[in-house]
Protein backbone atom coordinates (compact mmCIF):
# COMPACT_ATOMS: atom_id res chain seq x y z
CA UNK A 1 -9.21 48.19 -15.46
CA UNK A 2 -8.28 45.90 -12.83
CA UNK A 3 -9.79 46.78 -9.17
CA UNK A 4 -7.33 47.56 -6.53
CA UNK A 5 -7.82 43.94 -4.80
CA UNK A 6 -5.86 42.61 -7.60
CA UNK A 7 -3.47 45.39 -7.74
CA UNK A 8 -2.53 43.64 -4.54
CA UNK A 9 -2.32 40.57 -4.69
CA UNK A 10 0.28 41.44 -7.87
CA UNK A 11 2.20 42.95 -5.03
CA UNK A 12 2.56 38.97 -3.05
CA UNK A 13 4.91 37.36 -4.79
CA UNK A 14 6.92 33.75 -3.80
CA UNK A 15 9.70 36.28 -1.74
CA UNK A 16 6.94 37.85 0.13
CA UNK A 17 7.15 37.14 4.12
CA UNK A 18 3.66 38.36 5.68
CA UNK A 19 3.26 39.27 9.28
CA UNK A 20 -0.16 39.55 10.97
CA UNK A 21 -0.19 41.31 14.27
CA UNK A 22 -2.89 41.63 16.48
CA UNK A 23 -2.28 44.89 18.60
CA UNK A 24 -3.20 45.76 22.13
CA UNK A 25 -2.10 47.78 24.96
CA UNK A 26 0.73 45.80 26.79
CA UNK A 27 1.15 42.58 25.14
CA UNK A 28 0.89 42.36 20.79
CA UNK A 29 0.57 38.41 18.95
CA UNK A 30 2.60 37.97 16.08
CA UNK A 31 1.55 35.25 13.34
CA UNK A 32 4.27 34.37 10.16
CA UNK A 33 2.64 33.25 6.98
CA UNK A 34 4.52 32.84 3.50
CA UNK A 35 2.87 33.94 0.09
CA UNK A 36 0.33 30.69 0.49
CA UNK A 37 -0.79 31.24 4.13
CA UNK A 38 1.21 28.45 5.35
CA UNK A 39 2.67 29.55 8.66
CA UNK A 40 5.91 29.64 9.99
CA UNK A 41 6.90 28.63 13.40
CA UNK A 42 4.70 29.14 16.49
CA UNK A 43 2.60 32.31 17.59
CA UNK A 44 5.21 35.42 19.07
CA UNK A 45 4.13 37.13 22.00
CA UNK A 46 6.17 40.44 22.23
CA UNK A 47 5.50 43.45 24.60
CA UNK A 48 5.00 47.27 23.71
CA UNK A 49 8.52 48.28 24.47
CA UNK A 50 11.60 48.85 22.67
CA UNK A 51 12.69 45.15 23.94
CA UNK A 52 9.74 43.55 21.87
CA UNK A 53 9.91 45.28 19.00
CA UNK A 54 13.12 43.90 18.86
CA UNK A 55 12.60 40.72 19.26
CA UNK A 56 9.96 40.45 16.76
CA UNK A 57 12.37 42.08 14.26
CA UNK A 58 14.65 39.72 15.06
CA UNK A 59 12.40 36.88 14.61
CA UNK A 60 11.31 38.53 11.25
CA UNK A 61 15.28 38.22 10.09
CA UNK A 62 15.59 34.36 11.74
CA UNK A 63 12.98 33.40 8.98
CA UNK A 64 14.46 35.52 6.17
CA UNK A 65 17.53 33.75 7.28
CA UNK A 66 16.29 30.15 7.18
CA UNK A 67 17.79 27.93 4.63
CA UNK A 68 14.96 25.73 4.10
CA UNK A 69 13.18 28.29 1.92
CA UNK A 70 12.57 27.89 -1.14
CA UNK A 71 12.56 31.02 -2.10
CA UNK A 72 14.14 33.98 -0.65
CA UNK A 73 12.34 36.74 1.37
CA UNK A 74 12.50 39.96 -0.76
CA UNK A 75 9.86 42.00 0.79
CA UNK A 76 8.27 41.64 4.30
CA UNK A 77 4.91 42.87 4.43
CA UNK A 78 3.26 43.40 8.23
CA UNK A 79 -0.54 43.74 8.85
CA UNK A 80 -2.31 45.15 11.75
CA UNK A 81 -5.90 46.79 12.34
CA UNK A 82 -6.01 50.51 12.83
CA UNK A 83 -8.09 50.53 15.76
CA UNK A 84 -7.17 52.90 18.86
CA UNK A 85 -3.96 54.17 18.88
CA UNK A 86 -1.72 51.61 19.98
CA UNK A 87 -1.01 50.33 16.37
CA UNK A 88 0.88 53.77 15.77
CA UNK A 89 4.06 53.39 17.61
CA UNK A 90 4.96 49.94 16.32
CA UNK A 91 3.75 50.86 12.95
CA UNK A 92 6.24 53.68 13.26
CA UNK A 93 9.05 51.81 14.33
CA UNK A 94 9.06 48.86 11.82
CA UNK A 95 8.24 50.86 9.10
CA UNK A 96 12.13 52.97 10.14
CA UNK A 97 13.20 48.72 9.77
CA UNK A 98 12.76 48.85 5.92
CA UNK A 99 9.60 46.83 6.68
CA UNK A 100 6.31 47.78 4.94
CA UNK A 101 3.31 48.29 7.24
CA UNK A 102 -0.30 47.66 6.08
CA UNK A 103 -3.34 48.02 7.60
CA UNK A 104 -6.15 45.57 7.63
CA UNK A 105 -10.41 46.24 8.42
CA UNK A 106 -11.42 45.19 11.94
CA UNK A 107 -14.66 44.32 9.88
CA UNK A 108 -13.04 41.79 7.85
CA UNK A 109 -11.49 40.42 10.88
CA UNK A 110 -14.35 39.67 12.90
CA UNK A 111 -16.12 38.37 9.72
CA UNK A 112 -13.44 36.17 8.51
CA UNK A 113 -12.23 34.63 12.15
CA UNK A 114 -14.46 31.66 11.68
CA UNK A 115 -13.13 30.46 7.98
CA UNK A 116 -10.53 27.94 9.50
CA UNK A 117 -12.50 26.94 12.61
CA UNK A 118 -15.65 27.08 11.66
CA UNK A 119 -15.87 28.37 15.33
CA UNK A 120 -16.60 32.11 16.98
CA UNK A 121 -13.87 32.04 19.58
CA UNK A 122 -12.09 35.19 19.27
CA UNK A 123 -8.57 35.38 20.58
CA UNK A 124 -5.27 37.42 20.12
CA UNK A 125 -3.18 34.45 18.60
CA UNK A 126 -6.50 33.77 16.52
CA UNK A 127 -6.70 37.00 15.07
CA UNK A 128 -3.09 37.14 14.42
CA UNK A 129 -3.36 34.68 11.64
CA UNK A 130 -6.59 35.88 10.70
CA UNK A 131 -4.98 39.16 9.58
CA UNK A 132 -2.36 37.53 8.05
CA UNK A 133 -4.13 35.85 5.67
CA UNK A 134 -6.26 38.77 5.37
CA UNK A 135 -3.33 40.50 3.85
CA UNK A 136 -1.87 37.51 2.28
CA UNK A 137 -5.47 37.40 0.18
CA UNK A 138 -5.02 41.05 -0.73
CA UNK A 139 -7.40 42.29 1.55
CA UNK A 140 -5.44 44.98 2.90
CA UNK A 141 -4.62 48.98 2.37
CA UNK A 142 -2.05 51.27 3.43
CA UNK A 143 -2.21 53.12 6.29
CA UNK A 144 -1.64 57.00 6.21
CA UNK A 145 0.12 59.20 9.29
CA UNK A 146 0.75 62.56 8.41
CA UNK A 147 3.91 63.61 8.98
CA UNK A 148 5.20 67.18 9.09
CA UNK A 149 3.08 70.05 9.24
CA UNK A 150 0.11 68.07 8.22
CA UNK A 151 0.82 65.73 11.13
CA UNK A 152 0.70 69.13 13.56
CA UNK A 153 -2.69 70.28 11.36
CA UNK A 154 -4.33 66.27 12.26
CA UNK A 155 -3.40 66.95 15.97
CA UNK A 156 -4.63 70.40 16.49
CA UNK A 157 -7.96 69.41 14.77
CA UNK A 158 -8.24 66.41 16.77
CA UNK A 159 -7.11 69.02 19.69
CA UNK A 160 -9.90 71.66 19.00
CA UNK A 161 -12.70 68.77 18.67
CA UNK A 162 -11.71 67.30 22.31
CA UNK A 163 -11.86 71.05 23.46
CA UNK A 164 -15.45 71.37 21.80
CA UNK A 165 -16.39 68.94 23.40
CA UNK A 166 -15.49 69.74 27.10
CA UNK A 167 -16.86 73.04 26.69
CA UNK A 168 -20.28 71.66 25.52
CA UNK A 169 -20.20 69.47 28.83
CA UNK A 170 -19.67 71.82 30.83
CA UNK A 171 -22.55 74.20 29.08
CA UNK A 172 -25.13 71.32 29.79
CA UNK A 173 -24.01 71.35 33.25
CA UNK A 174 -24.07 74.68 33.89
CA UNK A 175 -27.63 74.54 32.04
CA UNK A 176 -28.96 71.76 34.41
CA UNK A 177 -27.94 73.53 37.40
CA UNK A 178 -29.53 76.88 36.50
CA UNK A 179 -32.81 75.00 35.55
CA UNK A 180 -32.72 73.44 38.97
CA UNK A 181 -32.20 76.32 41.35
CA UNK A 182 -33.17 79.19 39.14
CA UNK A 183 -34.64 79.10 35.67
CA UNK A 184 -36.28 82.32 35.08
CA UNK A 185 -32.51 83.72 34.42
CA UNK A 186 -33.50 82.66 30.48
CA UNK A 187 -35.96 85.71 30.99
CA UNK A 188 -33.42 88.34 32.29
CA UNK A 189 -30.58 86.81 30.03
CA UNK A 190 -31.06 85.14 27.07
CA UNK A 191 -27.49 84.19 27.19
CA UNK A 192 -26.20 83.55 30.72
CA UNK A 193 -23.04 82.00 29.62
CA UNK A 194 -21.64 84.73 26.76
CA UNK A 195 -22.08 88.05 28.75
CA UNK A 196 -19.99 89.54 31.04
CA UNK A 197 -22.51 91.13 33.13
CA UNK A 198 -24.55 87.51 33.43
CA UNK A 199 -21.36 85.74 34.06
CA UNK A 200 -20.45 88.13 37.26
CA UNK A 201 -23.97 87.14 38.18
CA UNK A 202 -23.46 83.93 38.06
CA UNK A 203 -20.41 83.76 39.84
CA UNK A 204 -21.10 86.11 42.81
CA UNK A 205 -25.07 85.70 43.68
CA UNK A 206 -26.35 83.01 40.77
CA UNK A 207 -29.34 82.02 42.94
CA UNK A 208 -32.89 83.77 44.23
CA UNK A 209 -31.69 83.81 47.88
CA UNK A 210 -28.47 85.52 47.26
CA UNK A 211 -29.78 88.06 45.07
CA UNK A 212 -32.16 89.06 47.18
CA UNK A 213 -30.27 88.67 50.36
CA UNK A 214 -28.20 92.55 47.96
CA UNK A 215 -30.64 95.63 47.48
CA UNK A 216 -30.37 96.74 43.65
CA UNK A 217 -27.66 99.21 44.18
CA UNK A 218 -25.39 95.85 45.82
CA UNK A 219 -26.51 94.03 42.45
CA UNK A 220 -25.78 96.42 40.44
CA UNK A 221 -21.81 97.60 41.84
CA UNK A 222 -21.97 93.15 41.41
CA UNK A 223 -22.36 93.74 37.92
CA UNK A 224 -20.14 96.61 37.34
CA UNK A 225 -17.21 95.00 38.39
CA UNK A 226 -17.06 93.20 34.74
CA UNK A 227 -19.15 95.64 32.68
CA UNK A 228 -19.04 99.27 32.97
CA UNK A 229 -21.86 100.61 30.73
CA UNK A 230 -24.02 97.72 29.20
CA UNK A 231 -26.23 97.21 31.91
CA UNK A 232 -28.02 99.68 34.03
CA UNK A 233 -30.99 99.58 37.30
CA UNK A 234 -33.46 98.64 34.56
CA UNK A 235 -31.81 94.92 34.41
CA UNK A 236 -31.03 94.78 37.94
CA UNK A 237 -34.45 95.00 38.22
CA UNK A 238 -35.63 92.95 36.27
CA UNK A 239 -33.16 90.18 37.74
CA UNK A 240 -35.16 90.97 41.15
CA UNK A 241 -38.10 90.41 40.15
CA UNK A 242 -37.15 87.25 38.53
CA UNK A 243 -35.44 86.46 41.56
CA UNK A 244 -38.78 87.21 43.44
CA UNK A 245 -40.90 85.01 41.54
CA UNK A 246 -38.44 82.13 41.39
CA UNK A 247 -39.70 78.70 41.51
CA UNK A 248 -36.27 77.33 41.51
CA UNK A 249 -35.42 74.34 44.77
CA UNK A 250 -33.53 75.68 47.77
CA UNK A 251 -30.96 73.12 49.20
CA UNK A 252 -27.71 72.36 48.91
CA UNK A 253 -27.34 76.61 47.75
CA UNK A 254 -23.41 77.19 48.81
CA UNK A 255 -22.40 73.53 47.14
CA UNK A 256 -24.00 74.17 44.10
CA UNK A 257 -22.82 77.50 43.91
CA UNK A 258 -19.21 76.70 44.68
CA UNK A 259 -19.70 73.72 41.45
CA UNK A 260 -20.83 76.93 39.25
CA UNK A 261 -17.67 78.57 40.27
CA UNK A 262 -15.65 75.97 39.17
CA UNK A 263 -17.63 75.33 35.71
CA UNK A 264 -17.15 78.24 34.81
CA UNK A 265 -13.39 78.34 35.88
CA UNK A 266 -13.52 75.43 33.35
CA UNK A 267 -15.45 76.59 30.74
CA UNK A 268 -12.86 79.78 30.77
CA UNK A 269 -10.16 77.42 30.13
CA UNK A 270 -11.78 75.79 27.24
CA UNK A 271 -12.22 78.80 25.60
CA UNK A 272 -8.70 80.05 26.26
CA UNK A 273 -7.33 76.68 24.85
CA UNK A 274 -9.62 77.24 21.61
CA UNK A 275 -8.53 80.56 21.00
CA UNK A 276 -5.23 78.92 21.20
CA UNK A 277 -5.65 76.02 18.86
CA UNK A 278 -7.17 78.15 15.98
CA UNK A 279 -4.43 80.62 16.50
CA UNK A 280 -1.87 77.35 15.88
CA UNK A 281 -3.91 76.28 13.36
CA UNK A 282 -3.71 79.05 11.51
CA UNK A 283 -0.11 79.21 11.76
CA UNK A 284 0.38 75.95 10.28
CA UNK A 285 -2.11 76.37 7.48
CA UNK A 286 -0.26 79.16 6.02
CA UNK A 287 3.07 76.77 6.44
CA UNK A 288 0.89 73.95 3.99
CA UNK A 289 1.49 76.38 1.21
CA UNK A 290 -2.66 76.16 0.14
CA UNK A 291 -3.76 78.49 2.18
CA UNK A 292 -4.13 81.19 -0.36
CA UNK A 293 -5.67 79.10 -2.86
CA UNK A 294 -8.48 77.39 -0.05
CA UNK A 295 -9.22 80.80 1.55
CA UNK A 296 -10.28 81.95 -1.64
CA UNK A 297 -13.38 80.20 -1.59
CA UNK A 298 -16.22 82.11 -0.64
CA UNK A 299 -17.59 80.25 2.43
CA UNK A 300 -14.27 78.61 3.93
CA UNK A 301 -12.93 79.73 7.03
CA UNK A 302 -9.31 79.16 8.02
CA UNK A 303 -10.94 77.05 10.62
CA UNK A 304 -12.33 75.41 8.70
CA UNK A 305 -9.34 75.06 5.89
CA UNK A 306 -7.05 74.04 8.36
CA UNK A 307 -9.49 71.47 9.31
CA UNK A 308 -9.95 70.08 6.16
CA UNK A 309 -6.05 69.89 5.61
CA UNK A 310 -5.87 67.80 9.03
CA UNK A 311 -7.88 65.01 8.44
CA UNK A 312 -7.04 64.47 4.21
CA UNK A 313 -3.35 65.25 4.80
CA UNK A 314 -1.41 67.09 1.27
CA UNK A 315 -4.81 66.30 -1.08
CA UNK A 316 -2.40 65.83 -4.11
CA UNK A 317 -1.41 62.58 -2.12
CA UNK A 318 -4.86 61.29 -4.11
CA UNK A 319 -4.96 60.53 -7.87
CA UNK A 320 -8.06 62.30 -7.98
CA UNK A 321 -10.86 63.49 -6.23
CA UNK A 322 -13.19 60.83 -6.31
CA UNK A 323 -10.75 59.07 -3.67
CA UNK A 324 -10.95 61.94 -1.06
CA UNK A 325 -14.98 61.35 -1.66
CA UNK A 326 -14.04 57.86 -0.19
CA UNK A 327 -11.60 58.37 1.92
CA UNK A 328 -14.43 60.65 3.85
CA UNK A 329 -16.86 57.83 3.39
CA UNK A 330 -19.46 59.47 0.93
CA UNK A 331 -19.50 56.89 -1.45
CA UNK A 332 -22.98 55.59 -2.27
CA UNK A 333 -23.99 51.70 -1.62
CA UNK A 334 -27.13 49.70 -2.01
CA UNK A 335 -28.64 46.28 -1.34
CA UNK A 336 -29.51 44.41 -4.26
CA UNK A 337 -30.97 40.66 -4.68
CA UNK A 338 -33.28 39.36 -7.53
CA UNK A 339 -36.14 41.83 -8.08
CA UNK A 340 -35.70 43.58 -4.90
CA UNK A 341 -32.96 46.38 -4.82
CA UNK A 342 -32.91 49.04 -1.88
CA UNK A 343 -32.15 52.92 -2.48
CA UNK A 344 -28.70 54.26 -2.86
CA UNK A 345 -26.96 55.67 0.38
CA UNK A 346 -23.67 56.93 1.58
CA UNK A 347 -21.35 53.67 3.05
CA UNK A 348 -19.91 56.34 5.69
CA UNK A 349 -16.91 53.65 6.11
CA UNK A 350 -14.37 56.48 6.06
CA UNK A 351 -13.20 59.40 8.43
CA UNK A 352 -16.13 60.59 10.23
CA UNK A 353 -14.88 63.61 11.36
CA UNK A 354 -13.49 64.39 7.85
CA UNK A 355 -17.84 64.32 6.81
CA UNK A 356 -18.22 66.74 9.72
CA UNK A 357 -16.14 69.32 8.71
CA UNK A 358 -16.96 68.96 5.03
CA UNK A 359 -20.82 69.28 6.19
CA UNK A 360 -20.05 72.34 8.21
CA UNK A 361 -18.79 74.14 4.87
CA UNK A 362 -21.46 73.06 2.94
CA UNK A 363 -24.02 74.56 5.25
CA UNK A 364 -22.02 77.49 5.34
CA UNK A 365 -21.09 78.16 1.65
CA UNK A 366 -25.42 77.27 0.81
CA UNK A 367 -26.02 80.12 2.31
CA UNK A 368 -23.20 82.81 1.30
CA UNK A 369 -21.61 81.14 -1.81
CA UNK A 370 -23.33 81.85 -5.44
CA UNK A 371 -22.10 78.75 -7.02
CA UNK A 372 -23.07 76.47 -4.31
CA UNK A 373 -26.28 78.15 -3.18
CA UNK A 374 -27.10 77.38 -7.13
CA UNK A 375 -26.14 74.20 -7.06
CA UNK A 376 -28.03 73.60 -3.65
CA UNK A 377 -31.78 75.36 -4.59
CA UNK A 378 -31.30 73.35 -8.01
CA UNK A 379 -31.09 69.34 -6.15
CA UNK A 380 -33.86 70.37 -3.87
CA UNK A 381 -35.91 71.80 -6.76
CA UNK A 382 -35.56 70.13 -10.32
CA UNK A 383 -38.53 68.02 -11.19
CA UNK A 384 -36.79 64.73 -11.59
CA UNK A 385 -35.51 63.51 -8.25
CA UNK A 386 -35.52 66.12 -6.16
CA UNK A 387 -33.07 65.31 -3.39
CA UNK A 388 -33.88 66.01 0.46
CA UNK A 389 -31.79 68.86 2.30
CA UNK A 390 -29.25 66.88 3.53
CA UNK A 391 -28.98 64.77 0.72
CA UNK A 392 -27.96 68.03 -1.02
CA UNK A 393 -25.68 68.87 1.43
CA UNK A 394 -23.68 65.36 1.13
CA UNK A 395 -23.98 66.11 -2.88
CA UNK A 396 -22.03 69.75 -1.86
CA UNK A 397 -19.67 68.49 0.17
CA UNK A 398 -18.73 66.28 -2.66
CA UNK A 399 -18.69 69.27 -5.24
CA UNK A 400 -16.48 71.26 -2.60
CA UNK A 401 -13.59 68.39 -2.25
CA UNK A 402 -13.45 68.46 -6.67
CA UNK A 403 -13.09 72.57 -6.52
CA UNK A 404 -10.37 72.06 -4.26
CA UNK A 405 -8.58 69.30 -5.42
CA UNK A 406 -8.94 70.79 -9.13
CA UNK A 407 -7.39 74.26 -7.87
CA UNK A 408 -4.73 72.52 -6.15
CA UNK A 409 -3.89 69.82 -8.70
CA UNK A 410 -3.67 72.43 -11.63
CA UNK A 411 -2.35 75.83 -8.66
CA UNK A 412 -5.09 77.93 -10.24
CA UNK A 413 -7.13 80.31 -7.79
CA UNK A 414 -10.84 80.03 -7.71
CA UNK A 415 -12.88 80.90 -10.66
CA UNK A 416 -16.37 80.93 -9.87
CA UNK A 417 -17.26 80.28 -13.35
CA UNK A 418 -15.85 76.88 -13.60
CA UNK A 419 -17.41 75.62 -10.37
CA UNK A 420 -20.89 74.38 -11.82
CA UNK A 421 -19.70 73.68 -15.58
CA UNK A 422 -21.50 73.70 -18.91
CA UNK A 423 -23.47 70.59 -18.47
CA UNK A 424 -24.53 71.53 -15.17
CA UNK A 425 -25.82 75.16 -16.10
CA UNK A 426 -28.02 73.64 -19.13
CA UNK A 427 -29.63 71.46 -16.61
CA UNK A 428 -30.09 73.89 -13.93
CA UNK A 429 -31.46 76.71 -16.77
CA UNK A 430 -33.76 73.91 -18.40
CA UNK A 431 -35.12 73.14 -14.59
């Protein structure tokens, strides 16, 4: 079988005019090679705007158009590095030109920038030609942007992760500030930030001095203004005393007080906007088609699902499920040289977040799916290489993208006793 480096390099023929772009934010380089690497013309300089696209399409057709070729352009084939998001909107646009777009490893950039030099310098016009030949070597895949309602699933997931991540924020800086002016709160609630009744706290007197500048019965009508039969004189006095006994500092009270009422104003928002994002998401998951099919799972959220969907795109887009395995990065490496040869690990050169979310449902589905919790207890367990806990877990998230590429690939619903399979029962009875 030939390995996909070759595959490409079939694909660079003698009509082949290669492009190598090195992207930034105002200003991109442009670098034309032919099929040998031999370059055509002088560097491009073209701005991120409708006028340079242009003009870098039109110097793409004043080549195609030369009459000193020997052979005529047939295909034009433009590389770039994936990095940020700038790459995206010219990717878009020449790819609407007939031209096809192909995306090239910052790794192998910075690696390779010294092979005509023999020098470090790094430069835009430099690494122009250094992705050209890049892709002119075969060193090169093609890049993926969901369109469609997988394109709205990749933006809401990217959407719920930025709102995650806010709301943690703001948690550790609500946390910081409590521990500063009055951590013996933790006593009276364990949870300052989820209940009602702490929240009102927390907003109206959050600190010793105001809650003891109120008797109980102010406290308490404090507290009922949120929650109306939760919490009764037995916590409000317990608050007190807390209160009482506080070693928390006491400067700066009304500023820090008017920052908690505007973290948690925040913190509010985030959780509004997350409610809102998994209520999208699950719109568009159902729109995919899959839905059914992935909710049947025992273990997988729609969440979760619609996740999942975001980051791989359609899943049938692989030819099998090994390749989703890689796309997330789980395929294993080593280091090998003479006698010495290092242990096998995961490369993790793929979509990080992608290894996130398929972590998150294997912790889940260890613990409330049969199959996997069987699967699980037997790697951690059987006498001959026992793996570690996580190991297991990256050896589950594996087993979870063939169950649902299998179901999908063949529109079957899931059949729990086809998840572990003959061979794997044997082993797991013999253990």
């Amino acid at each position: 079988m030939k390995n996909r480096t070759d595959k490409r390099l079939e694909e660079i023929t003698a009509g082949t005019l290669i492009v190598g772009v090195d992207v930034a934010k105002s200003v991109h380089w442009a670098r034309l090679v032919d099929y040998r690497g031999v370059e055509f013309g002088k560097a491009l300089s073209f701005k991120n705007n409708r006028q340079g696209y242009e003009s870098i399409v039109t110097r793409i057709n004043a080549v195609r158009n030369m009459k000193i070729l020997r052979y005529p352009i047939e295909t034009v084939m433009i590389g770039m590095e994936p990095t940020g998001h700038y790459w995206k909107p010219l990717a878009n646009y020449l790819m609407k030109t007939g031209c096809r777009v192909v995306c090239v490893n910052p790794y192998h950039t910075k690696k390779s920038k010294e092979l005509d030099d023999n020098s470090p310098t790094k430069n835009d016009k430099k690494d122009a030609i250094t992705i050209a030949r890049l892709v002119k070597d075969g060193r090169f895949f093609d890049p993926y942007l969901p369109q469609e309602v997988y394109g709205e699933l990749r933006n809401l997931t990217n959407a719920r992760v930025s709102v995650i991540k806010r709301s943690n924020a703001v948690k550790n800086t609500i946390t910081a500030i409590l521990d500063e002016y009055f951590p013996e709160i933790w006593t009276v609630f364990k949870k300052p930030l989820k209940g009602k009744a702490s929240r009102q706290i927390l907003r109206s007197c959050p600190f010793p001095s105001f809650i003891l500048a109120m008797d109980e019965v102010g406290v308490l009508s404090e507290i009922k203004k949120s929650v109306k039969k939760t919490v009764g004189m037995k916590m409000v006095r317990k608050l007190m005393s807390a209160a009482k006994d506080s070693i928390g500092v006491q400067y700066g009270l009304d500023a820090a007080k008017m920052r908690l009422c505007w973290l948690l104003d925040e913190l509010e928002l985030s959780e509004k906007q997350l409610r809102e994002v998994e209520q999208a998401m699950e719109t568009a998951l159902q729109k995919t088609g899959y839905a059914a099919q992935i909710l049947g799972i025992k273990g997988i959220g729609i969440v979760t699902a619609a996740s999942f969907l975001g980051e791989v795109g359609d899943p049938l887009r692989f030819q099998n499920a090994r390749q989703i395995a890689n796309y997330a990065g789980y395929n294993l490496t080593e280091d090998s040289s003479g006698k010495s040869k290092s242990g096998t690990c995961i490369s993790k050169r793929g979509r990080k977040q992608l290894r996130s979310i398929l972590y998150q449902m294997a912790f889940t589905m260890v613990g409330g799916n049969n199959e996997m919790k069987a699967l699980y207890r037997h790697l951690t367990t059987r006498k001959s290489n026992p793996l570690k806990k996580k190991q297991a877990l990256v050896v589950v998230s594996k087993k979870i993208i063939t169950v649902i590429y299998s179901m999908l690939k063949k529109q079957e619903t899931y059949k729990p006793e086809l998840v572990l399979g003959a061979v794997r029962k044997e082993l797991m009875l013999a253990a």
